[in-house]
Protein backbone atom coordinates (compact mmCIF):
# COMPACT_ATOMS: atom_id res chain seq x y z
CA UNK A 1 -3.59 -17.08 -3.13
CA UNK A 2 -0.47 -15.45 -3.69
CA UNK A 3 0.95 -15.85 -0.10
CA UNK A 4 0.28 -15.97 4.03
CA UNK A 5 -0.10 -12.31 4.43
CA UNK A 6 -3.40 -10.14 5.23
CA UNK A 7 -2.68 -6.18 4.15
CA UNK A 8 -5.54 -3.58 5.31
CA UNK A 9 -5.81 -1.03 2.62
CA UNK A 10 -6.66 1.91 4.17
CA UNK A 11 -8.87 4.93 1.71
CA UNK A 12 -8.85 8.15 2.66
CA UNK A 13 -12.28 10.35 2.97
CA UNK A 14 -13.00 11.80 -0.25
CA UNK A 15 -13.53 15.78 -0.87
CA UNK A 16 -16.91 17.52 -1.59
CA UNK A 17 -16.95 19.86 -5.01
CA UNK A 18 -15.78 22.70 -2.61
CA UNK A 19 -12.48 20.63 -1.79
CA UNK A 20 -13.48 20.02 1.92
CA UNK A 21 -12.80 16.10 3.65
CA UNK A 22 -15.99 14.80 3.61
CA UNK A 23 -16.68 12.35 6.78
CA UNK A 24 -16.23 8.41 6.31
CA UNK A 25 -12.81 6.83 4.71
CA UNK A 26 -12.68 2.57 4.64
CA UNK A 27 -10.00 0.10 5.93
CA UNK A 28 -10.53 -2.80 4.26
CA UNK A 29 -8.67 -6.47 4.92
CA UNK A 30 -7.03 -8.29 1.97
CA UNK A 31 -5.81 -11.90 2.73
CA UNK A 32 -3.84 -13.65 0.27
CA UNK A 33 -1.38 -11.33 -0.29
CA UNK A 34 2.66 -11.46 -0.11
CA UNK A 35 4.74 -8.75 1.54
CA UNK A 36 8.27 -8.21 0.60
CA UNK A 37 10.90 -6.26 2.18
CA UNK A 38 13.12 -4.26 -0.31
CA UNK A 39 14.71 -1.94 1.62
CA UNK A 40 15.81 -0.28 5.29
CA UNK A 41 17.90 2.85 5.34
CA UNK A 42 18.86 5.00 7.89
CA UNK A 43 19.19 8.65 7.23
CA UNK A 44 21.23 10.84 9.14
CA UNK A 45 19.49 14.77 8.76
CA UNK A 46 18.72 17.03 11.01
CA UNK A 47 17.53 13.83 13.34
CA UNK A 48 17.66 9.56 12.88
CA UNK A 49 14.95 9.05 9.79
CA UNK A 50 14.90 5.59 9.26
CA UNK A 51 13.07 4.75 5.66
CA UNK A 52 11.47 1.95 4.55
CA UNK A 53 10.94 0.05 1.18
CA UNK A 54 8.84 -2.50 0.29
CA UNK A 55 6.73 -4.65 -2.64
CA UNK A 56 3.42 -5.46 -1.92
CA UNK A 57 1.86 -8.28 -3.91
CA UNK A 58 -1.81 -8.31 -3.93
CA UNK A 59 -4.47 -10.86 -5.56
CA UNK A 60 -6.23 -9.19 -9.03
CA UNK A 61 -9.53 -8.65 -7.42
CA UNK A 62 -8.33 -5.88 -4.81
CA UNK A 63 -9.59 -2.78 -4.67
CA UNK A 64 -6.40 -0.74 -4.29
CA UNK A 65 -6.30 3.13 -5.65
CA UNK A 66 -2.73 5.41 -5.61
CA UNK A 67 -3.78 7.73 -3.22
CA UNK A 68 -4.58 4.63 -0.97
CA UNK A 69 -2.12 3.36 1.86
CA UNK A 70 -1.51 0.04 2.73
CA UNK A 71 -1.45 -1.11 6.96
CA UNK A 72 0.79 -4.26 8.07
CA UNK A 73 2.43 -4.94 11.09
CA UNK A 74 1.18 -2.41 12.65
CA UNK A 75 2.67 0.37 9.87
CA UNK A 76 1.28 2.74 7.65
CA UNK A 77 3.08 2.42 4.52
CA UNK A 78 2.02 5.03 1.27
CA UNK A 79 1.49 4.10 -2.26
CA UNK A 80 4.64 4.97 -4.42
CA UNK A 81 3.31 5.13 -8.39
CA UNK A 82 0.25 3.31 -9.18
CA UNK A 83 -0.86 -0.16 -8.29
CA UNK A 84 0.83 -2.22 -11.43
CA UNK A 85 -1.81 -5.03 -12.44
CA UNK A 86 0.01 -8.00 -13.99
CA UNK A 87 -1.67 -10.49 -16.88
CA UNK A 88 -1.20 -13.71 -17.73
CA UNK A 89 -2.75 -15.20 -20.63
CA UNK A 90 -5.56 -16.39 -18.87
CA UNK A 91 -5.99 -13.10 -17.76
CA UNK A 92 -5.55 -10.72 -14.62
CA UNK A 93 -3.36 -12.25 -12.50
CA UNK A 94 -2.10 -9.89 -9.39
CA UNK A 95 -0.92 -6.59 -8.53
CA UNK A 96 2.78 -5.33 -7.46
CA UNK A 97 2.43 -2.23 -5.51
CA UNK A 98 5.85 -0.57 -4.49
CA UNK A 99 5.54 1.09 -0.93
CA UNK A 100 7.65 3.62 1.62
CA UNK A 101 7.57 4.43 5.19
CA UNK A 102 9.84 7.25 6.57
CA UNK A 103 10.04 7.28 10.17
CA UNK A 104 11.49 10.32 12.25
């Protein structure tokens, strides 16, 4: 376990060969995981856009894609770059996902 946190990663519906959604899409729950704050920023554009960075750390054995996004807290948070799976000697040993929110 690499911490106290439970992420839901949430997959999209996939397309059919004539690039239409197709019904369905999963959330699924992933305990074990540890969520680290990198980053708050407030932007001042054409209105307040608060944005959000983060490092998600999840155990090897998660099924987590790039085009995934990751819920906590009650936030929808997209996938920046791909999921980054880390070895040790002994083998896989967890992933470090980088993540934003932009709100307003």
């Amino acid at each position: 376990m690499l911490g106290p946190h439970t992420v839901t990663v949430i997959r999209p519906a996939g397309r059919d060969p004539w690039g239409d959604t197709t019904a369905g899409g999963s959330e699924t729950p992933v305990p074990g995981c540890f969520w680290q704050p990198v980053s708050s920023s407030e932007l001042q554009v054409a209105a307040d856009t608060v944005e959000v960075v983060a490092r998600l750390f999840m155990p090897p054995t998660a099924d987590v894609e790039a085009t995934d996004r990751i819920g906590f807290e009650g936030r929808t948070y997209a996938i920046e770059g791909r999921p980054a799976l880390h070895h040790t000697p002994a083998g896989p040993h967890h992933y470090e996902i980088d993540l934003r929110d932009v709100e307003g």
